[in-house]
Protein backbone atom coordinates (compact mmCIF):
# COMPACT_ATOMS: atom_id res chain seq x y z
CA UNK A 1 -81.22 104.41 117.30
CA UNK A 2 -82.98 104.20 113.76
CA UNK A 3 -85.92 102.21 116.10
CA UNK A 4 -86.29 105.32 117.50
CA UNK A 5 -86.76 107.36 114.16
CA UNK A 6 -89.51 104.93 113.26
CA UNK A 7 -91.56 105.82 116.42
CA UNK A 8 -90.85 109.12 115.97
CA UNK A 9 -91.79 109.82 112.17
CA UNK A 10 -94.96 107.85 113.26
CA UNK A 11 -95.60 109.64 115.96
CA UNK A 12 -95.63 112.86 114.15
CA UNK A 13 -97.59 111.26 111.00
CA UNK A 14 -100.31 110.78 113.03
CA UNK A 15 -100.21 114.00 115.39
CA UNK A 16 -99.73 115.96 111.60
CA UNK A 17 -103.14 114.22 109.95
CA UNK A 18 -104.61 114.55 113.72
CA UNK A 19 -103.68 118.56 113.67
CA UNK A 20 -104.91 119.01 110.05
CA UNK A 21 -107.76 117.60 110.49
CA UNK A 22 -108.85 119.40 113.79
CA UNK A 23 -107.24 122.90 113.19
CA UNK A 24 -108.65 125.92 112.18
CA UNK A 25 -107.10 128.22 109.39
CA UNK A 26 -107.13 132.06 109.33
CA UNK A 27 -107.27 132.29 105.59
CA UNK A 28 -109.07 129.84 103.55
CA UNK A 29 -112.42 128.61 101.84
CA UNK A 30 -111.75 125.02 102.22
CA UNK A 31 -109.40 122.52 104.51
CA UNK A 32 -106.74 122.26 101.87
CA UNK A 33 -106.02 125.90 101.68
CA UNK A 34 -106.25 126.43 105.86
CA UNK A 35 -103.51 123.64 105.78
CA UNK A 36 -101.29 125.46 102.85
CA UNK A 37 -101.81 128.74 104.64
CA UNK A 38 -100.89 127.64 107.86
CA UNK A 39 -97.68 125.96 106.50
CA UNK A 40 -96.80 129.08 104.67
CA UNK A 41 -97.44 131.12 108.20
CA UNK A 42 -96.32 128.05 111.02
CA UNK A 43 -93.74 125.93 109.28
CA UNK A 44 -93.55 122.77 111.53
CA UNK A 45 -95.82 123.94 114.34
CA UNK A 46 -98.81 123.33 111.66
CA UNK A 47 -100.59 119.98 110.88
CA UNK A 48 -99.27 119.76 107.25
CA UNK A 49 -95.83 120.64 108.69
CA UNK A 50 -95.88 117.90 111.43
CA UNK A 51 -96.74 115.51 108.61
CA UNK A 52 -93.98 116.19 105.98
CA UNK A 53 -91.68 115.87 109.06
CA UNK A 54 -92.74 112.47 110.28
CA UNK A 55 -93.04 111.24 106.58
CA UNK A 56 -89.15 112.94 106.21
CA UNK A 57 -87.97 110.80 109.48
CA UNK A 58 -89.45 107.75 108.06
CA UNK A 59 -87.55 107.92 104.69
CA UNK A 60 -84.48 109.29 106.19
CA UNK A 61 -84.44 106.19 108.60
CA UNK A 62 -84.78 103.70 106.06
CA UNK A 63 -81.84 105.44 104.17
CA UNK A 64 -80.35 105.05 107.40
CA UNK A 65 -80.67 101.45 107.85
CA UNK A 66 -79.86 100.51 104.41
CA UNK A 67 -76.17 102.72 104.38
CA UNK A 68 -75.51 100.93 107.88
């Protein structure tokens, strides 16, 4: 079961830096403020969103492993 919370905080790493590379803001100058903004106005369904959330499944299943 922790197997399966690697693949999936990798999977949504890389769809996260995919997304916030290829997405396009509605407020902004520059890529690091489209990726704030749409945070602040998507939550998870943006790129910077998808990122934190893969990077969050990845440390919570090593704290998972390690307490087993």
């Amino acid at each position: 079961m922790i197997f399966i919370l690697f693949i999936f905080g990798i999977v949504l790493t890389v769809w996260g830096l995919y997304r916030m590379k290829t997405d396009d803001g509605l407020f902004g100058k520059n890529r690091k403020t489209k990726n704030l903004f749409n945070l602040i106005l998507m939550g998870q369904a943006s790129g910077l969103g998808q990122f934190l959330s893969g990077i969050l499944c990845i440390v919570i299943g090593i704290i998972a492993f390690f307490v087993k």
